[in-house]
C-alpha atoms as a PDB file:
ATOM      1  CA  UNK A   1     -23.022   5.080 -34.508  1.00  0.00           C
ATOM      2  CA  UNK A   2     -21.647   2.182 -32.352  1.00  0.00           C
ATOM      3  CA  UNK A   3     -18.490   4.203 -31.453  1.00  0.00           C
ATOM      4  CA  UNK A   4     -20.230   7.285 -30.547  1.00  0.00           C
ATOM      5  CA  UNK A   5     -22.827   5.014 -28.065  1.00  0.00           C
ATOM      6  CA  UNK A   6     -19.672   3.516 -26.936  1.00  0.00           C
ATOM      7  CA  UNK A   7     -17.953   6.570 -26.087  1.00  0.00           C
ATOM      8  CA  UNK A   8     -21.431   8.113 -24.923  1.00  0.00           C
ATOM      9  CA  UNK A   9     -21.548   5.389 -22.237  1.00  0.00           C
ATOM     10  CA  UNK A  10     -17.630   5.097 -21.350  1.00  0.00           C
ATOM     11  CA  UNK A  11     -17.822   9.130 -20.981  1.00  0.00           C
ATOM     12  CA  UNK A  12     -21.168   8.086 -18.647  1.00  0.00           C
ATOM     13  CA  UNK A  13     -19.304   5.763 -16.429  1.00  0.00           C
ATOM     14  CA  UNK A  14     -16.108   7.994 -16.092  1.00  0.00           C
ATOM     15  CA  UNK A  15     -18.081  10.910 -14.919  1.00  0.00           C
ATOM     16  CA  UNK A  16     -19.902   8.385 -12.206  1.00  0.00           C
ATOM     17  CA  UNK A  17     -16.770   7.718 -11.212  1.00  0.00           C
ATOM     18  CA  UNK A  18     -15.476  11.322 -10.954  1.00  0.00           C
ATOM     19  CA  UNK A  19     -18.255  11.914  -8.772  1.00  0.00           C
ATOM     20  CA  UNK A  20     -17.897   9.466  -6.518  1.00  0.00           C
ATOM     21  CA  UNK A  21     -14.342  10.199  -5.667  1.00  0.00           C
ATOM     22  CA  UNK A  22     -15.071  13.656  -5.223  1.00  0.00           C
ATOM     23  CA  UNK A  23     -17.747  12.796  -2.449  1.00  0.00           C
ATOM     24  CA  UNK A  24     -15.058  11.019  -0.972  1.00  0.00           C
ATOM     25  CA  UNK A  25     -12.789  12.734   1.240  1.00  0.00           C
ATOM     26  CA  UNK A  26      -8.910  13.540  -0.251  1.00  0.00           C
ATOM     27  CA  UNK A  27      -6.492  10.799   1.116  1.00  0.00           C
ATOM     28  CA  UNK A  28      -9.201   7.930   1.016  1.00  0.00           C
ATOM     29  CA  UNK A  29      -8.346   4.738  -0.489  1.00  0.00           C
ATOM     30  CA  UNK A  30      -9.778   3.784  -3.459  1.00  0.00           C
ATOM     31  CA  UNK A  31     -11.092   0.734  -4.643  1.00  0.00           C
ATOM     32  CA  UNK A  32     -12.448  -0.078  -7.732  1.00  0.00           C
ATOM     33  CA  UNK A  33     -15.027  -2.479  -6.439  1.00  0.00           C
ATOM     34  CA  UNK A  34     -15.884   1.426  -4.522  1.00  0.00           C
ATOM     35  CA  UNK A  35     -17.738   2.166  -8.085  1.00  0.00           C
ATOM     36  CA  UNK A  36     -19.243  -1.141  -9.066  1.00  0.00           C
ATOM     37  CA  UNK A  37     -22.470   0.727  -9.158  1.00  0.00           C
ATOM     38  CA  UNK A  38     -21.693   2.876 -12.103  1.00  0.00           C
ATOM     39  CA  UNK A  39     -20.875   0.448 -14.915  1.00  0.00           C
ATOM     40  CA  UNK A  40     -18.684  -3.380 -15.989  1.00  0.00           C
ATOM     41  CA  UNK A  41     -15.763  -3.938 -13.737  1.00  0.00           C
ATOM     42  CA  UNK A  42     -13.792  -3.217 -17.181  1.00  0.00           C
ATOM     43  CA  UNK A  43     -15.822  -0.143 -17.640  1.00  0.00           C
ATOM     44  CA  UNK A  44     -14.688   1.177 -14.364  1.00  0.00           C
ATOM     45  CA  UNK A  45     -11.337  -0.070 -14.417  1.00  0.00           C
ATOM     46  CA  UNK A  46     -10.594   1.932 -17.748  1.00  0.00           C
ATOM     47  CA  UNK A  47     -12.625   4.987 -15.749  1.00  0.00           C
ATOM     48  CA  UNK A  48      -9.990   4.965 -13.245  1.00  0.00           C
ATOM     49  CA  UNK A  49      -7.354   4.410 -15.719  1.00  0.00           C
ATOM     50  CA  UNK A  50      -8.356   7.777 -17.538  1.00  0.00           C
ATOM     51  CA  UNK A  51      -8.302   9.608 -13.977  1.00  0.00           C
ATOM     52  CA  UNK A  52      -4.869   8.896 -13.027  1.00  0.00           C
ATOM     53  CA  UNK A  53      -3.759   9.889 -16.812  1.00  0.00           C
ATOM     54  CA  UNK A  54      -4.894  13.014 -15.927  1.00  0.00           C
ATOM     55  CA  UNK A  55      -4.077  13.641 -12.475  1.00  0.00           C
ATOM     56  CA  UNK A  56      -7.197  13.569 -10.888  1.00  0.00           C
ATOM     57  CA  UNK A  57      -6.734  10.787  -8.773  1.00  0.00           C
ATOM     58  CA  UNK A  58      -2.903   8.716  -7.858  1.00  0.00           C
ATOM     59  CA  UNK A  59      -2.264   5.040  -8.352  1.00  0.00           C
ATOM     60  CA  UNK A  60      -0.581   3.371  -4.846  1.00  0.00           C
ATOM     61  CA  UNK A  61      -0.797  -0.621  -6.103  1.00  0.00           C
ATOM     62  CA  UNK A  62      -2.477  -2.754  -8.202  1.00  0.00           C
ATOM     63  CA  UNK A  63      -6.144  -2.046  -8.022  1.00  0.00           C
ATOM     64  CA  UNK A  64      -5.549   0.836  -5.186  1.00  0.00           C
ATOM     65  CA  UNK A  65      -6.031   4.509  -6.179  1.00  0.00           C
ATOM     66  CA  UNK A  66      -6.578   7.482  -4.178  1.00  0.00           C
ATOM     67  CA  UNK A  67      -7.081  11.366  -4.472  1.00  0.00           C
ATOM     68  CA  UNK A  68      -4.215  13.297  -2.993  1.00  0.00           C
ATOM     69  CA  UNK A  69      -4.145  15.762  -0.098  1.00  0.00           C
ATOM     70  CA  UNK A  70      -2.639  19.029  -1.043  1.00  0.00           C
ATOM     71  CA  UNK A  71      -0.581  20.904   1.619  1.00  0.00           C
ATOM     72  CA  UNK A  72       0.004  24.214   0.970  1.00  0.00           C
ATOM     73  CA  UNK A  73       3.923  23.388   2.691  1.00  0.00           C
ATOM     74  CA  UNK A  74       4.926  20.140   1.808  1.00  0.00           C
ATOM     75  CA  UNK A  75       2.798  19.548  -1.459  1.00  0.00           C
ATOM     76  CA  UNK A  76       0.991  16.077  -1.737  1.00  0.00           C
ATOM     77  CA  UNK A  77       0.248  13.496   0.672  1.00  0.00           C
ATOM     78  CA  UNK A  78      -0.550  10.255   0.170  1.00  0.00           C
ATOM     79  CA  UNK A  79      -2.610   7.514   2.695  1.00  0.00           C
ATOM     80  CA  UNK A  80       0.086   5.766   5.134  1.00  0.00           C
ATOM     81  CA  UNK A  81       0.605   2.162   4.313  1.00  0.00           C
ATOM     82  CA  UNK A  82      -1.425   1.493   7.659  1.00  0.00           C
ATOM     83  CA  UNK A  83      -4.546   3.399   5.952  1.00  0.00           C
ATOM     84  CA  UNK A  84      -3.937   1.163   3.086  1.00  0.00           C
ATOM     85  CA  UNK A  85      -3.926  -1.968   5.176  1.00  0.00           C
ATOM     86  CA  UNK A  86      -7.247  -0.798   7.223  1.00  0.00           C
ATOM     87  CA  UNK A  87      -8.704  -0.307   4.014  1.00  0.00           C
ATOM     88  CA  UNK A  88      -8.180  -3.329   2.536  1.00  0.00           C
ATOM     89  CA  UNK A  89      -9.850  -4.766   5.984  1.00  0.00           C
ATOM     90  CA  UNK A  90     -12.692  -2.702   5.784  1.00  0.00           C
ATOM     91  CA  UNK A  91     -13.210  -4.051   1.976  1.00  0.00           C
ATOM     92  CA  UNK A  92     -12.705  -7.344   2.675  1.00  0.00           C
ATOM     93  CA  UNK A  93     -14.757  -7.899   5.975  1.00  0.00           C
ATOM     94  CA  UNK A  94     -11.333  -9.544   7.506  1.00  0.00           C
ATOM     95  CA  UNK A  95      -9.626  -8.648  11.022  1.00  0.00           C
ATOM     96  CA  UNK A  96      -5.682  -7.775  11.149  1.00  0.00           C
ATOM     97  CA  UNK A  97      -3.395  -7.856  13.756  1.00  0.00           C
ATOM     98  CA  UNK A  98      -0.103  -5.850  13.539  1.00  0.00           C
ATOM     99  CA  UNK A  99       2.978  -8.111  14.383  1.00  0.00           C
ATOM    100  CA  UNK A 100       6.897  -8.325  14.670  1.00  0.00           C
ATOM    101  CA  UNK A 101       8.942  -4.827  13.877  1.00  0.00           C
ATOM    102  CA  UNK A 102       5.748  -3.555  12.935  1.00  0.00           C
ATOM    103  CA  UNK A 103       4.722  -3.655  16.597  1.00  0.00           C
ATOM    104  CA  UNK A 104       7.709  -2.915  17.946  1.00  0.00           C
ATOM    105  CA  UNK A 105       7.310   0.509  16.146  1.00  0.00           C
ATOM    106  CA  UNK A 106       3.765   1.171  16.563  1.00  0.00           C
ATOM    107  CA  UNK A 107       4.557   0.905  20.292  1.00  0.00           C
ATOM    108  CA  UNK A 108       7.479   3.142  20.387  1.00  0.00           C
ATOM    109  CA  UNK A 109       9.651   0.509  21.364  1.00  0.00           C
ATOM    110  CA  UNK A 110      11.664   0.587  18.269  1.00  0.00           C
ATOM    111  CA  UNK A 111      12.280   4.152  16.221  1.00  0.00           C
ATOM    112  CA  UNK A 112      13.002   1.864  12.906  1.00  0.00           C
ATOM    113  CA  UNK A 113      10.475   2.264  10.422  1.00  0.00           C
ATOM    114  CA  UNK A 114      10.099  -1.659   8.601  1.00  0.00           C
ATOM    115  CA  UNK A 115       9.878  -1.607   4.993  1.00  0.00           C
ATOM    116  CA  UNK A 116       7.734  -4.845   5.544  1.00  0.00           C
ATOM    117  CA  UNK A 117       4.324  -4.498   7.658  1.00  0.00           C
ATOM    118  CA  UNK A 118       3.166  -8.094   8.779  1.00  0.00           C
ATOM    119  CA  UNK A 119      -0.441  -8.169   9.631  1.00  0.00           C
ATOM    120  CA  UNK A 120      -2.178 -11.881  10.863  1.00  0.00           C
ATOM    121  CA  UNK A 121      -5.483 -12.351   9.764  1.00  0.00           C
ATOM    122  CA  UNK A 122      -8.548 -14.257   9.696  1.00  0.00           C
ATOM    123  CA  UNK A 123      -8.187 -13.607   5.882  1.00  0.00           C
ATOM    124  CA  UNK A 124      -6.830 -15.109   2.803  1.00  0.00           C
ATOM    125  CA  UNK A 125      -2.681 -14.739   3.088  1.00  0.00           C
ATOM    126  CA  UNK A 126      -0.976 -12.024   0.263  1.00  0.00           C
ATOM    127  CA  UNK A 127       1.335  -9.980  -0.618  1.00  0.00           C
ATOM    128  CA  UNK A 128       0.393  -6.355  -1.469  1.00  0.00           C
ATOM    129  CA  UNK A 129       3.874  -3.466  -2.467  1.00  0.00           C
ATOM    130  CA  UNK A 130       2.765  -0.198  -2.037  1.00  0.00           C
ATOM    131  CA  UNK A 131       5.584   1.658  -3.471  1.00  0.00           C
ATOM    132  CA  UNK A 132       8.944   1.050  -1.583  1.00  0.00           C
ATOM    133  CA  UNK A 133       6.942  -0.802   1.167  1.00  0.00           C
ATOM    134  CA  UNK A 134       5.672  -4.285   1.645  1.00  0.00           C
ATOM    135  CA  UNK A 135       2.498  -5.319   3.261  1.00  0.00           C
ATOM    136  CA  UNK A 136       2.229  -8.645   4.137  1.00  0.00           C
ATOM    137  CA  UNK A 137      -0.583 -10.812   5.755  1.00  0.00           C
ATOM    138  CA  UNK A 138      -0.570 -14.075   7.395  1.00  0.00           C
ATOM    139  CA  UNK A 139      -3.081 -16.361   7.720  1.00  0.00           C
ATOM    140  CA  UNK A 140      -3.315 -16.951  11.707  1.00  0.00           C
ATOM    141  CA  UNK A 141      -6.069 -19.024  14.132  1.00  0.00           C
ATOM    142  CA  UNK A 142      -9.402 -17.455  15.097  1.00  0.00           C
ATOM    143  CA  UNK A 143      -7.441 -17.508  18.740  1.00  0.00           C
ATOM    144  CA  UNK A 144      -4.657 -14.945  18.178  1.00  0.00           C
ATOM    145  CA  UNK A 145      -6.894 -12.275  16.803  1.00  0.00           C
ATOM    146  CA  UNK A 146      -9.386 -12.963  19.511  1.00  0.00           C
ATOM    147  CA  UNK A 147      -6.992 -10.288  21.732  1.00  0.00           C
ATOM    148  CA  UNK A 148      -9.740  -7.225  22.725  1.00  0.00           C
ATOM    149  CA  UNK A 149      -7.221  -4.508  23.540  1.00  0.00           C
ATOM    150  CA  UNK A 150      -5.535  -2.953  21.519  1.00  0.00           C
ATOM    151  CA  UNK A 151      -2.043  -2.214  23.348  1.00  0.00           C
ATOM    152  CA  UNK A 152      -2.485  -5.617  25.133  1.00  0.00           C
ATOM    153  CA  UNK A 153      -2.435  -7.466  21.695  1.00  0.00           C
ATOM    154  CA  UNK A 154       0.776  -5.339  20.273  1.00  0.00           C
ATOM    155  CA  UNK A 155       2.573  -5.867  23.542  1.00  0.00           C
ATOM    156  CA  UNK A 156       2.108  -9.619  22.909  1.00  0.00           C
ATOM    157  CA  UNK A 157       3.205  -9.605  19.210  1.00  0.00           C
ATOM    158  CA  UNK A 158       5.953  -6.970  20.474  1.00  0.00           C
ATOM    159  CA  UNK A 159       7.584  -9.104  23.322  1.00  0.00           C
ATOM    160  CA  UNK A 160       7.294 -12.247  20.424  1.00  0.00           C
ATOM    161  CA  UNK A 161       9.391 -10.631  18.393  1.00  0.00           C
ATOM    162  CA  UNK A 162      11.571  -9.504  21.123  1.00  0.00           C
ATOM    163  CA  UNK A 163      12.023 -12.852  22.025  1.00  0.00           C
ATOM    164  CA  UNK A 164      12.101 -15.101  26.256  1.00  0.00           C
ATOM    165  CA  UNK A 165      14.890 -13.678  28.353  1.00  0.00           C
ATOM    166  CA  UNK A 166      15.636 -10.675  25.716  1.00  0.00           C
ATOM    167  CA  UNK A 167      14.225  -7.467  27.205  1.00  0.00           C
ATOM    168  CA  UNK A 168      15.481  -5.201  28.818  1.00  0.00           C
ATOM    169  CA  UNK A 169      14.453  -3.774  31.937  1.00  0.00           C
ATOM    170  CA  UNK A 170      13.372  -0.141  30.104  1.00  0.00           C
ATOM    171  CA  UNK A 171      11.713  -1.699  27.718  1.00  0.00           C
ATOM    172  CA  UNK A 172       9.753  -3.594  30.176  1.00  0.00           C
ATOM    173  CA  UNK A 173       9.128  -0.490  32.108  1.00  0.00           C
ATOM    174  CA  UNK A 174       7.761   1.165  29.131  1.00  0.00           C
ATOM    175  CA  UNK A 175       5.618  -1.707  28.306  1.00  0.00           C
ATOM    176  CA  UNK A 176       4.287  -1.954  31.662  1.00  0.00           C
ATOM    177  CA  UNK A 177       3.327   2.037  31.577  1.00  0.00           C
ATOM    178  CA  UNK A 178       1.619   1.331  27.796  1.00  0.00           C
ATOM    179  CA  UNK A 179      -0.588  -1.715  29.617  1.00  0.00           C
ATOM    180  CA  UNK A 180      -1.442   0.430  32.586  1.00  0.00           C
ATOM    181  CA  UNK A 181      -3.351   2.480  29.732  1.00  0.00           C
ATOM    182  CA  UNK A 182      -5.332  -0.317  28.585  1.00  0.00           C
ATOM    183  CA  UNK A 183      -8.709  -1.301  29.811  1.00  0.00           C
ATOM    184  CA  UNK A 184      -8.351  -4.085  32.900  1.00  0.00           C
ATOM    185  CA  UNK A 185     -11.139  -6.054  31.021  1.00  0.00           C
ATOM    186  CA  UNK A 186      -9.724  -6.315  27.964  1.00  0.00           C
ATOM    187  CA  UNK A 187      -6.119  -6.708  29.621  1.00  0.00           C
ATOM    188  CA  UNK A 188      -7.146  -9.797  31.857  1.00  0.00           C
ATOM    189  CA  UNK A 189      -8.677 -11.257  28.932  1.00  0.00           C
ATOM    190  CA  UNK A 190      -5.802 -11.327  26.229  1.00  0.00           C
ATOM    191  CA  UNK A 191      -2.995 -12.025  29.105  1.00  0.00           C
ATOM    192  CA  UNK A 192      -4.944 -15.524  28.888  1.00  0.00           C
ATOM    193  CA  UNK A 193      -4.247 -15.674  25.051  1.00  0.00           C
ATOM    194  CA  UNK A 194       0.069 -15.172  25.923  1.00  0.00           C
ATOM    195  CA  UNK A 195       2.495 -17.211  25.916  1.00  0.00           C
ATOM    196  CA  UNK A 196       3.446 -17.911  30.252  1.00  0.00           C
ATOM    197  CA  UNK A 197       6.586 -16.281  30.089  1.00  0.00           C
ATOM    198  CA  UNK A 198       4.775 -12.994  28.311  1.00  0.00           C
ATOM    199  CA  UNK A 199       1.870 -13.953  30.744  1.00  0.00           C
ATOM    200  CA  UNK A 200       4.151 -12.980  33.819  1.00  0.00           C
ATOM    201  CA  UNK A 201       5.362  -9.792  32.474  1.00  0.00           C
ATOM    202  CA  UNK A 202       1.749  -8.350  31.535  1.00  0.00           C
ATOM    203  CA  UNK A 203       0.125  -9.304  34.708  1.00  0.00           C
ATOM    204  CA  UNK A 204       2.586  -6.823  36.642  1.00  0.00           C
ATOM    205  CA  UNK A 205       0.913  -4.298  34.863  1.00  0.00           C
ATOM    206  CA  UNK A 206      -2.536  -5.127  37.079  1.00  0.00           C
ATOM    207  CA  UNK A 207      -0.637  -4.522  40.317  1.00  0.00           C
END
């Protein structure tokens, strides 16, 4: 009798669970703290355990699930390691801030895709591997992530990671046209937050 209760309410919490991810749109992350409402943490983590055994949903890290998009051409598709990162944000009520190659890329400054995404953050530091990629965040002041744009604050971690004296004069140009883009407010504000000699090089952008 105690099995078949047990199994009555582990069946229970697994078809909660099923539920729930199929409100959810395909693609979105999945946490299991996302279906604390339908049983024990154990009872949901064995839930989710069951639904990757079968295929209904796909395992992306430790603790991080998700239901696959299915494209009729190239099959299925699984959340960027940016999604993943935003996610994790969301969840945890912390701010990130993309920085080094990672901005360099998500500016179009550099075509090389980094196997390791530093984000600061006003959160606790880790280290999280999403498959073949590495998604690190650093604990940083309340200061840096204070920037209000958001091309002014990659162009700052950008032209860090570039390094004083080490740009070149298209990459400058390009920057410049990415900050003309940005909203004056929120670019006068986080030129304040720059380094002087990364100062001088954003402020031609308000000419």
């Amino acid at each position: 009798m105690l099995q078949n209760k047990a199994f009555i309410i582990m069946y229970g919490v697994e078809k909660q669970v099923k539920d729930r991810v199929l409100g959810r749109k395909r693609g979105a992350v999945l946490f299991p703290d996302d279906f604390e409402i339908c049983g024990s943490s154990e009872a949901v983590r064995l839930a989710l355990h069951r639904l990757e055994k079968e295929g209904f949903i796909r395992r992306l890290a430790h603790g991080i699930y998700y239901r696959p998009i299915i494209d009729d051409l190239i099959g299925e598709l699984r959340p960027s390691v940016e999604e993943v990162a935003q996610s994790i944000a969301k969840r945890d009520k912390i701010r990130l801030m993309p920085t080094g190659a990672y901005a360099l890329n998500a500016l179009g400054l550099s075509t090389q895709v980094p196997m390791k995404l530093v984000f600061l953050t006003d959160g606790a530091p880790r280290i999280i591997q999403v498959g073949k990629v590495t998604i690190k965040l650093k604990k940083t002041t309340p200061k840096v992530l204070s920037a209000k744009g958001k091309i002014s604050s990659l162009v700052i971690q950008a032209l860090k990671e570039i390094g004083k004296d080490k740009i070149y004069d298209e990459e400058e140009v390009k920057i410049l046209g990415l900050l003309k883009k940005e909203d004056p407010k929120h670019l006068i504000h986080d030129i304040s937050l720059a380094p002087v000699w990364i100062q001088k090089i954003m402020k031609k952008a308000l000419n």
